[in-house]
PDB file of N, CA and C in Angstrom:
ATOM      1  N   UNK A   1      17.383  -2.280  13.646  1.00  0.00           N
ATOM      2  CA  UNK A   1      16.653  -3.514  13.539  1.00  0.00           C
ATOM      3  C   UNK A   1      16.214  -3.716  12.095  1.00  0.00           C
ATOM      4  N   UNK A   2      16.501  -4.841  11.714  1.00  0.00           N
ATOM      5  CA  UNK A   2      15.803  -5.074  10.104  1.00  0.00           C
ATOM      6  C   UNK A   2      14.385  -5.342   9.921  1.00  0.00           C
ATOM      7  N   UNK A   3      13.810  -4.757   9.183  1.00  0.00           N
ATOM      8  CA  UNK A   3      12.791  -4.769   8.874  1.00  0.00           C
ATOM      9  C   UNK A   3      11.965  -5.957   8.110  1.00  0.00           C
ATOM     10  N   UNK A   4      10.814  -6.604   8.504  1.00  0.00           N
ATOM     11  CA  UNK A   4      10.441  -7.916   8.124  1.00  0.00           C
ATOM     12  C   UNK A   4       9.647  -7.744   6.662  1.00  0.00           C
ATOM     13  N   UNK A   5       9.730  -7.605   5.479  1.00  0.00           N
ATOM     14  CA  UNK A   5       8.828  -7.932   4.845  1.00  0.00           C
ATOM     15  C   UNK A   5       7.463  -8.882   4.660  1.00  0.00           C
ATOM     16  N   UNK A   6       6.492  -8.358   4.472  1.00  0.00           N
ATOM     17  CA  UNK A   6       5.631 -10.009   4.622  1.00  0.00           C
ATOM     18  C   UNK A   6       4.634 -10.186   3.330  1.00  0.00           C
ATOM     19  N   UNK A   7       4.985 -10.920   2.827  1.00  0.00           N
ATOM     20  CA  UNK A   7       3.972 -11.214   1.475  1.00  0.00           C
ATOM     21  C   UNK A   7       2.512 -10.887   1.743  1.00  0.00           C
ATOM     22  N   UNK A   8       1.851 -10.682   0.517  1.00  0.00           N
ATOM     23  CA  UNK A   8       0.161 -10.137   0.512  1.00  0.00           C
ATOM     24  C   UNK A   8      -0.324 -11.499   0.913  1.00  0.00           C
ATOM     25  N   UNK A   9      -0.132 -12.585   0.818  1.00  0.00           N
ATOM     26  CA  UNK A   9      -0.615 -13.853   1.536  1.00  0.00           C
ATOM     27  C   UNK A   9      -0.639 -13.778   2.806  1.00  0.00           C
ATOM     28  N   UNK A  10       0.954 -13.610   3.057  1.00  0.00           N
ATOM     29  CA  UNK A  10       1.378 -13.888   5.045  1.00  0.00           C
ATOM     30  C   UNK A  10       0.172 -12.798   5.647  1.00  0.00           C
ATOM     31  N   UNK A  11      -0.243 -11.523   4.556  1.00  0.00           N
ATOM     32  CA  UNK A  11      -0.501 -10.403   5.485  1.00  0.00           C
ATOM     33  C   UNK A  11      -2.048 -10.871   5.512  1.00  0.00           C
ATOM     34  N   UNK A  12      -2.543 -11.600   5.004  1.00  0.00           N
ATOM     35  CA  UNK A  12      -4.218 -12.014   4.672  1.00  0.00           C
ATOM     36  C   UNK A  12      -4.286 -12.950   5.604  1.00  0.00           C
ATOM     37  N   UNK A  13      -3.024 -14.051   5.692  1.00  0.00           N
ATOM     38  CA  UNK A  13      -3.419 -15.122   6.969  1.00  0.00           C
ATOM     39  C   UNK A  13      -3.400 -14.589   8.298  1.00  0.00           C
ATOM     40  N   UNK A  14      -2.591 -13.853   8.519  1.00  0.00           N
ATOM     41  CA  UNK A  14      -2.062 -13.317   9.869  1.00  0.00           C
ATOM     42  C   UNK A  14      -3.026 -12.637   9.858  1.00  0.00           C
ATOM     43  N   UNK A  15      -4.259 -11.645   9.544  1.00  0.00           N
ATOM     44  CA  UNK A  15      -4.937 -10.848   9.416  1.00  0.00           C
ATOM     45  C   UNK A  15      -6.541 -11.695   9.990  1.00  0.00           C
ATOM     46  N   UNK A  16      -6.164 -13.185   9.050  1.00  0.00           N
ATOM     47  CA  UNK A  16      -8.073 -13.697   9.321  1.00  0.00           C
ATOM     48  C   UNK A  16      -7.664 -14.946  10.551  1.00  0.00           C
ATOM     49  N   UNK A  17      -6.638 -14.800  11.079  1.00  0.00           N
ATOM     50  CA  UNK A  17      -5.738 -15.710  12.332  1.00  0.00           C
ATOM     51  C   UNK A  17      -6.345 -14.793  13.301  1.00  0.00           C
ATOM     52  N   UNK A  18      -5.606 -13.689  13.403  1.00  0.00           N
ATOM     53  CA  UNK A  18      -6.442 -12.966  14.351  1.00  0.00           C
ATOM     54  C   UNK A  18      -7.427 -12.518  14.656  1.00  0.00           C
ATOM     55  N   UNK A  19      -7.938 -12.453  13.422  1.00  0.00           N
ATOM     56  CA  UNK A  19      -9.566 -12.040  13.452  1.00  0.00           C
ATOM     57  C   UNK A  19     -10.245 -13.358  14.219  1.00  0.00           C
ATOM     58  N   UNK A  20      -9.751 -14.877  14.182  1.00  0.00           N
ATOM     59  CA  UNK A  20     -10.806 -16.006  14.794  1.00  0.00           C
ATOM     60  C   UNK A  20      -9.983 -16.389  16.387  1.00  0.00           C
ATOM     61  N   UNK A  21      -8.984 -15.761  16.751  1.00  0.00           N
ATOM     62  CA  UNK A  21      -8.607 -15.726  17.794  1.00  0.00           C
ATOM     63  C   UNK A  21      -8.921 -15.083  18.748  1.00  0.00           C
ATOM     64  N   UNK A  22      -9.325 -16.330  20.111  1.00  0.00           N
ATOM     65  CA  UNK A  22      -9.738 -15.350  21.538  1.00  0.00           C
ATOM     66  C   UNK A  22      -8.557 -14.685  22.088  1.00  0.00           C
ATOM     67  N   UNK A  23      -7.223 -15.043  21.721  1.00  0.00           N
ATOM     68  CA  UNK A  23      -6.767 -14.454  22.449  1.00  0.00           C
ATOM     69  C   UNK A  23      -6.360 -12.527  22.366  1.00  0.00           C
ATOM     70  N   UNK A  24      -5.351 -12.070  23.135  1.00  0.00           N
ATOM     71  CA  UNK A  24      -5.860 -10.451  22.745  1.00  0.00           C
ATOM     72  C   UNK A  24      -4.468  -9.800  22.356  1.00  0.00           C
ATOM     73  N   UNK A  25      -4.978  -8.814  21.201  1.00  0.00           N
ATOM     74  CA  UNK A  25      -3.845  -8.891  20.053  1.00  0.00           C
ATOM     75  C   UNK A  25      -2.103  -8.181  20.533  1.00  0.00           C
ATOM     76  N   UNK A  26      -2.228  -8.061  21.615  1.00  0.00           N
ATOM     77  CA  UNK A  26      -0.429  -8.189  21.898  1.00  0.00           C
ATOM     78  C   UNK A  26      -0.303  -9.503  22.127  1.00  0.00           C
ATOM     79  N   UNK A  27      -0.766 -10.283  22.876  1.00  0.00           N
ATOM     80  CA  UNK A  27      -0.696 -11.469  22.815  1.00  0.00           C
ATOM     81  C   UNK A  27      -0.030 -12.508  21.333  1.00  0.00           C
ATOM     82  N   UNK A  28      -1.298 -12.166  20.490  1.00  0.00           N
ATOM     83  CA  UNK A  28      -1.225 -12.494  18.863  1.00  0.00           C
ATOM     84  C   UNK A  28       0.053 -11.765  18.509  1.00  0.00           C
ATOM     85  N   UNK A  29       0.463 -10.524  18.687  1.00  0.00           N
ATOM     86  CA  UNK A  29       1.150  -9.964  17.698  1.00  0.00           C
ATOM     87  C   UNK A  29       2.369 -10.660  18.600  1.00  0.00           C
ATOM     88  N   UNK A  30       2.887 -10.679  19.236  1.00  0.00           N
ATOM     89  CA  UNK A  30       4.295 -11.116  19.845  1.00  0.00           C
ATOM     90  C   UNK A  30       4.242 -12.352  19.518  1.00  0.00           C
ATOM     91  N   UNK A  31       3.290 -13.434  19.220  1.00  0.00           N
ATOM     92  CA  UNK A  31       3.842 -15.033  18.772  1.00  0.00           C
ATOM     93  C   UNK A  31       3.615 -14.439  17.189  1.00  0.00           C
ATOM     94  N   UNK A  32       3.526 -13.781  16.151  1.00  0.00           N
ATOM     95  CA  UNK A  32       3.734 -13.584  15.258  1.00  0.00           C
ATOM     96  C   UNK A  32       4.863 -12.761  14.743  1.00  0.00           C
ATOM     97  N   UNK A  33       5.111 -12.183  16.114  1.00  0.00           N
ATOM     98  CA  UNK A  33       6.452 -11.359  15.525  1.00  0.00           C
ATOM     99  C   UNK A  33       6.024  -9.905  14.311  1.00  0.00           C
ATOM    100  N   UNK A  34       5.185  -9.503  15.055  1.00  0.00           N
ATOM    101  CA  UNK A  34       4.387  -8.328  14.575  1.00  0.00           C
ATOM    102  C   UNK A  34       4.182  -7.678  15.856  1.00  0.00           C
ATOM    103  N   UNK A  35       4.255  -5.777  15.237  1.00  0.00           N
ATOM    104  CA  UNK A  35       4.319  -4.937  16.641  1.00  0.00           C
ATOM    105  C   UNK A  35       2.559  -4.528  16.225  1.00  0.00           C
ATOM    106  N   UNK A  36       1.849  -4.635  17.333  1.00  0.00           N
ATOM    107  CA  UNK A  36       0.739  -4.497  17.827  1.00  0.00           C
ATOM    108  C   UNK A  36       0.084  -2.913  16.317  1.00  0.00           C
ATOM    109  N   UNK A  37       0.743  -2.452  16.170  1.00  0.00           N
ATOM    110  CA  UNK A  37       0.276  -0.756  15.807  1.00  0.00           C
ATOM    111  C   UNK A  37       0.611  -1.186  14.212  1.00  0.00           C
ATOM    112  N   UNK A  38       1.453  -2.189  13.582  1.00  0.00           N
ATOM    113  CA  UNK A  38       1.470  -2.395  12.466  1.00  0.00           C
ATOM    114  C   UNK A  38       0.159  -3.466  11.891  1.00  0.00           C
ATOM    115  N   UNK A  39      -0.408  -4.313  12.894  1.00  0.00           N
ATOM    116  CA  UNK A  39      -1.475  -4.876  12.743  1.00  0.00           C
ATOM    117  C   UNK A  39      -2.775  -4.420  12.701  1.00  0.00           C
ATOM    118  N   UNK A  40      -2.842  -3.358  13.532  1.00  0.00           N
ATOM    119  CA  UNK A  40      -3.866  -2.208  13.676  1.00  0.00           C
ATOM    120  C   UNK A  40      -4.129  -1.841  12.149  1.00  0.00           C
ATOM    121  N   UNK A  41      -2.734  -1.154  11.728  1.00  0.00           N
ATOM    122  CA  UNK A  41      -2.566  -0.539   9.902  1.00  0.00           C
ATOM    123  C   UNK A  41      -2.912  -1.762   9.037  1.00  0.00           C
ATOM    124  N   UNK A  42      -2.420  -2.496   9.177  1.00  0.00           N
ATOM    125  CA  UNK A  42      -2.911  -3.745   8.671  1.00  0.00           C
ATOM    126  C   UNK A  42      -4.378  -4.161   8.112  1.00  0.00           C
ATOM    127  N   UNK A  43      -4.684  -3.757   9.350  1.00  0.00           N
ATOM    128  CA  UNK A  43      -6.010  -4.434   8.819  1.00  0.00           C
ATOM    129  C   UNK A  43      -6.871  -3.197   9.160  1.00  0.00           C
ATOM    130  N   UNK A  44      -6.727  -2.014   9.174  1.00  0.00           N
ATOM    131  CA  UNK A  44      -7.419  -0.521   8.608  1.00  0.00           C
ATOM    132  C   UNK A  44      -6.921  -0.748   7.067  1.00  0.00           C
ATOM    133  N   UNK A  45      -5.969  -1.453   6.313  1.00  0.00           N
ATOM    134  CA  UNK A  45      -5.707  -1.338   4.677  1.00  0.00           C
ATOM    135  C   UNK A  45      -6.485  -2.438   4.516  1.00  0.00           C
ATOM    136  N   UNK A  46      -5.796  -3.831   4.855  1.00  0.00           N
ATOM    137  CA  UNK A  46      -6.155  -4.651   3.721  1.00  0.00           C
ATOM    138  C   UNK A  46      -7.151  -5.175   5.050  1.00  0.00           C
ATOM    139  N   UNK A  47      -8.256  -5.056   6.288  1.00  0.00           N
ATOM    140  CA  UNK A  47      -9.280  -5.721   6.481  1.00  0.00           C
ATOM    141  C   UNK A  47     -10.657  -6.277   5.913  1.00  0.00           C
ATOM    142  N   UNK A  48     -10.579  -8.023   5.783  1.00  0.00           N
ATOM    143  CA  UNK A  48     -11.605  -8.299   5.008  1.00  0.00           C
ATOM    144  C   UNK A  48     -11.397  -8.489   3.612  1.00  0.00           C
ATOM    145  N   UNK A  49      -9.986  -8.618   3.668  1.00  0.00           N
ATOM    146  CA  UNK A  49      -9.601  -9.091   2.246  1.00  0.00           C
ATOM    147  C   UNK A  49      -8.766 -10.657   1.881  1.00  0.00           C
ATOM    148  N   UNK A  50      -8.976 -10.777   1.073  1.00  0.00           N
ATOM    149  CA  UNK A  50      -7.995 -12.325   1.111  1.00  0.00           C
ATOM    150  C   UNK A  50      -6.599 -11.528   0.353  1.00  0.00           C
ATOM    151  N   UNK A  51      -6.155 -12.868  -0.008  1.00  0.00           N
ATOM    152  CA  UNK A  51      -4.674 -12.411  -0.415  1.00  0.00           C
ATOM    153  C   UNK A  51      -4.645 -12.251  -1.476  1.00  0.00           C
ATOM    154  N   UNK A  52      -5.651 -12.452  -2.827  1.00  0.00           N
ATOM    155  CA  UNK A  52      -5.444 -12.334  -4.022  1.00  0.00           C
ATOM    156  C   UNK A  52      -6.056 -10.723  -4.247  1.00  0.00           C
ATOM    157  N   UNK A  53      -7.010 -10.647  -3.443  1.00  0.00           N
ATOM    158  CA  UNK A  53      -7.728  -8.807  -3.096  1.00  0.00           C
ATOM    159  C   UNK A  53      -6.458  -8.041  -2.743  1.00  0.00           C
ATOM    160  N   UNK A  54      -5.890  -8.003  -2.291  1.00  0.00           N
ATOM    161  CA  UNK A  54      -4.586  -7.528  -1.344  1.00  0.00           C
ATOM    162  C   UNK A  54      -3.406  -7.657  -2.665  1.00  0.00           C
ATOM    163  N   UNK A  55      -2.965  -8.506  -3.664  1.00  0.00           N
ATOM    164  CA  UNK A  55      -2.540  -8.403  -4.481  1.00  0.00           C
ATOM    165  C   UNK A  55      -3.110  -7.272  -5.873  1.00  0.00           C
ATOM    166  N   UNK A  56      -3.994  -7.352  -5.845  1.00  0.00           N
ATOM    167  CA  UNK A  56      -4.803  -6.776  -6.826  1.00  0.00           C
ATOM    168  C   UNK A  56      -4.585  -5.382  -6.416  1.00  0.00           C
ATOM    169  N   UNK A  57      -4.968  -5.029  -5.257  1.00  0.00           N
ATOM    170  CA  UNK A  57      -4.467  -3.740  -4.745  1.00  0.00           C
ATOM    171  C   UNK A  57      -3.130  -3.008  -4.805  1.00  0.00           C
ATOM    172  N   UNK A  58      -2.382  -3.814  -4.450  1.00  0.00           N
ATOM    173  CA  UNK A  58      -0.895  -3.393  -4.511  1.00  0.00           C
ATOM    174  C   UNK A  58      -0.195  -3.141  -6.396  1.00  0.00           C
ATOM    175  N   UNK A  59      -1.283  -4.080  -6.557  1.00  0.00           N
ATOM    176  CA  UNK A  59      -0.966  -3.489  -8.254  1.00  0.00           C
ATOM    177  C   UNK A  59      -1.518  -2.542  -8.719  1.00  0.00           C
ATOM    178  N   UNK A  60      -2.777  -2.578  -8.486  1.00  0.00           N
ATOM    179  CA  UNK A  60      -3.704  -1.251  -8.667  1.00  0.00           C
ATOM    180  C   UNK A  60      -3.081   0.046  -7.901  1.00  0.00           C
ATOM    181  N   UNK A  61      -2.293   0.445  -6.781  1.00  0.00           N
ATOM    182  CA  UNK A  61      -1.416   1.403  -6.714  1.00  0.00           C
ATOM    183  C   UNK A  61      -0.056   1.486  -7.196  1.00  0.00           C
ATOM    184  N   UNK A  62       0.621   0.443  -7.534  1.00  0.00           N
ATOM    185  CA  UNK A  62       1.397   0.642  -7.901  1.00  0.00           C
ATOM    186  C   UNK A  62       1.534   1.028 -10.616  1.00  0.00           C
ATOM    187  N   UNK A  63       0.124   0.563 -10.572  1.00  0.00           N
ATOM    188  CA  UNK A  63      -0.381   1.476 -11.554  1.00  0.00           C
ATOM    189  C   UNK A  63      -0.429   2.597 -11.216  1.00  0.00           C
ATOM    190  N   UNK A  64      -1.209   3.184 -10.183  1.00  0.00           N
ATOM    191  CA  UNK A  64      -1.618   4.543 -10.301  1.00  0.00           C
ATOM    192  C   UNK A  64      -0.625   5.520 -10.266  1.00  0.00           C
ATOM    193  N   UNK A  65       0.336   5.427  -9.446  1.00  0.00           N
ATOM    194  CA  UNK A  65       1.735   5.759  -9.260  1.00  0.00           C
ATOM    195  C   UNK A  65       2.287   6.262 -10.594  1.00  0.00           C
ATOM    196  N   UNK A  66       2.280   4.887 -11.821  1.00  0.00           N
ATOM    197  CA  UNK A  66       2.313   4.988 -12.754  1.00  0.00           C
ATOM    198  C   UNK A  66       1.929   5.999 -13.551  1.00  0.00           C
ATOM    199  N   UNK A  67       0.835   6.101 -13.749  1.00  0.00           N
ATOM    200  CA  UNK A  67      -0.308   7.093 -14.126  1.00  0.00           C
ATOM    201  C   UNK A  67       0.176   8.559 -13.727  1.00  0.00           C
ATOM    202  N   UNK A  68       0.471   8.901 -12.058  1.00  0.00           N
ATOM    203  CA  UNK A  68       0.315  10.148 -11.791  1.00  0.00           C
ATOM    204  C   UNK A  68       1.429  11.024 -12.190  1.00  0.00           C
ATOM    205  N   UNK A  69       2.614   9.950 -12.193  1.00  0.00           N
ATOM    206  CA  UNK A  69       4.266  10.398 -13.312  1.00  0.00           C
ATOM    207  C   UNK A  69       3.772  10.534 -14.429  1.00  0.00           C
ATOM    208  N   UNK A  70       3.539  10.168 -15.170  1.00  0.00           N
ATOM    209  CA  UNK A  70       2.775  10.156 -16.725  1.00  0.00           C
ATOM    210  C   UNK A  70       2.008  11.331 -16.882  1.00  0.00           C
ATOM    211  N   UNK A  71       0.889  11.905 -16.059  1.00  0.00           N
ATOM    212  CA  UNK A  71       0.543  12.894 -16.011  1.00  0.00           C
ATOM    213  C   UNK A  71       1.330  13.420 -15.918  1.00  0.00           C
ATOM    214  N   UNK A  72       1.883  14.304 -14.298  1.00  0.00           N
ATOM    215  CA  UNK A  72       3.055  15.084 -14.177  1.00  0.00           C
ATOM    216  C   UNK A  72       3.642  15.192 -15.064  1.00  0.00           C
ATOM    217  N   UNK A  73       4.400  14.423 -16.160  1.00  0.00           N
ATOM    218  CA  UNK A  73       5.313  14.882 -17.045  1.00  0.00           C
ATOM    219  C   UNK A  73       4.578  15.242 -18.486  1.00  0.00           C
ATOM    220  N   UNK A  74       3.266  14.700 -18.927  1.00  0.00           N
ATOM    221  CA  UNK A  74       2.490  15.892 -19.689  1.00  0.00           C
ATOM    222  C   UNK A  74       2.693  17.003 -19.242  1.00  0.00           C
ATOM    223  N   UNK A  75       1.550  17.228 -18.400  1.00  0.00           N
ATOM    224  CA  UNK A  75       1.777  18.689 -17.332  1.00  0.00           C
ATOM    225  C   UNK A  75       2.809  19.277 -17.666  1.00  0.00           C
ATOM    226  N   UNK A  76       3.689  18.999 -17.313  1.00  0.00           N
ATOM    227  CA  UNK A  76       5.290  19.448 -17.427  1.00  0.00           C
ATOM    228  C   UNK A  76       5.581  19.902 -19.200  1.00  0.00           C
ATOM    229  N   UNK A  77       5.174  19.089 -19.469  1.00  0.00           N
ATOM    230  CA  UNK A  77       5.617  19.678 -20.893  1.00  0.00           C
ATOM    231  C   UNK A  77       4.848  20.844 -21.450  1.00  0.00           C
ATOM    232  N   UNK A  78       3.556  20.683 -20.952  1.00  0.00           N
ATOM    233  CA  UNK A  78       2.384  21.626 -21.591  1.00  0.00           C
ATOM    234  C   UNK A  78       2.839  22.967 -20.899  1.00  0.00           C
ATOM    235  N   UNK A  79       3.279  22.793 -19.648  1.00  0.00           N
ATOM    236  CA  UNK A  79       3.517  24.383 -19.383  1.00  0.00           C
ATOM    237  C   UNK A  79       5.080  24.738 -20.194  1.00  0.00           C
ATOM    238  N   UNK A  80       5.622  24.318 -20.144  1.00  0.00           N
ATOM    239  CA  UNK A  80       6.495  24.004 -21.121  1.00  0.00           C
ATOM    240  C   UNK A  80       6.556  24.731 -22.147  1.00  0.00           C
ATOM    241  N   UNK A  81       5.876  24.056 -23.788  1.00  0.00           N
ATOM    242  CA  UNK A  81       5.456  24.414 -24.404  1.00  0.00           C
ATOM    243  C   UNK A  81       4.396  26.122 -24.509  1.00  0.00           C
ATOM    244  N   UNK A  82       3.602  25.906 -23.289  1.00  0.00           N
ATOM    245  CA  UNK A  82       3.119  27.306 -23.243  1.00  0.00           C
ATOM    246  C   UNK A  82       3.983  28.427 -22.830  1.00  0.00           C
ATOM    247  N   UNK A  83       5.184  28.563 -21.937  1.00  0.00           N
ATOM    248  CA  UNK A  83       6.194  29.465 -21.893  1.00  0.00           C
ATOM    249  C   UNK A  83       6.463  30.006 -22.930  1.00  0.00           C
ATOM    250  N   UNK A  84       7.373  28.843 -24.048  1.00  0.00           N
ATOM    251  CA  UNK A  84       7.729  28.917 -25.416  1.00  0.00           C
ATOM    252  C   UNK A  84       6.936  29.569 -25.783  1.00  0.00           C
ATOM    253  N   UNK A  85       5.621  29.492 -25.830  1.00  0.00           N
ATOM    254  CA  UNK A  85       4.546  29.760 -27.108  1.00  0.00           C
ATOM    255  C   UNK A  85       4.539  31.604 -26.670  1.00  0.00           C
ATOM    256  N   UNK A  86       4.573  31.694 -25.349  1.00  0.00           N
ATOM    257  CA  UNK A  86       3.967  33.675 -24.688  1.00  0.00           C
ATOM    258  C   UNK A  86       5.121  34.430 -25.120  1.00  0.00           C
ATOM    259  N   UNK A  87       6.558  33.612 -25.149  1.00  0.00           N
ATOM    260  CA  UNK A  87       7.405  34.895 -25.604  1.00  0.00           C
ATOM    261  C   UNK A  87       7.442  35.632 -27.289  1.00  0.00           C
ATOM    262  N   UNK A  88       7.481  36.089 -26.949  1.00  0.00           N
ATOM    263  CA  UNK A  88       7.356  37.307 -28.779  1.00  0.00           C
ATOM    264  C   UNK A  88       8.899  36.940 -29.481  1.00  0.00           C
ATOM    265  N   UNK A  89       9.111  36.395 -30.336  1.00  0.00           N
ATOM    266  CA  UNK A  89      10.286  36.375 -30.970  1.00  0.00           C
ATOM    267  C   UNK A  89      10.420  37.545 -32.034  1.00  0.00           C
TER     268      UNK A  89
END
């Protein structure tokens, strides 16, 4: 089955849709075409956020990501360099 992508918008409307809806969320999730347990995750991440919060986020990890390679490969070099440095030539 292919997998649906859904923009940080779609995921903020669909998110404050259900939040003002009586009806009950298999209900919601099958006219949205969302499985019940991905909406759950949904909104345990981005609940209570709009879509520009929810953008901001996804950049803000996808920095950090950034960041933790960047480290790692200091790291990497420093032990590196310290190998080099313990052997006695």
């Amino acid at each position: 089955m292919k997998k649906k992508r859904y923009s940080n918008e779609e995921i903020a409307r669909i998110l404050e849709a259900g939040a003002s809806t009586n009806k009950s969320v298999e209900e919601f999730c099958r006219e949205h075409g969302v499985h019940p347990q991905t909406y759950y995750g949904w909104k345990k991440k981005f609940g209570g956020m709009s879509g520009d919060e929810v953008q901001r986020l996804r950049q803000l990890e996808q920095e950090n990501g950034r960041l933790k390679r960047a480290l790692a490969d200091a790291m990497l070099d420093n032990q590196i360099l310290k190998e080099l440095n313990a052997k006695k030539w």
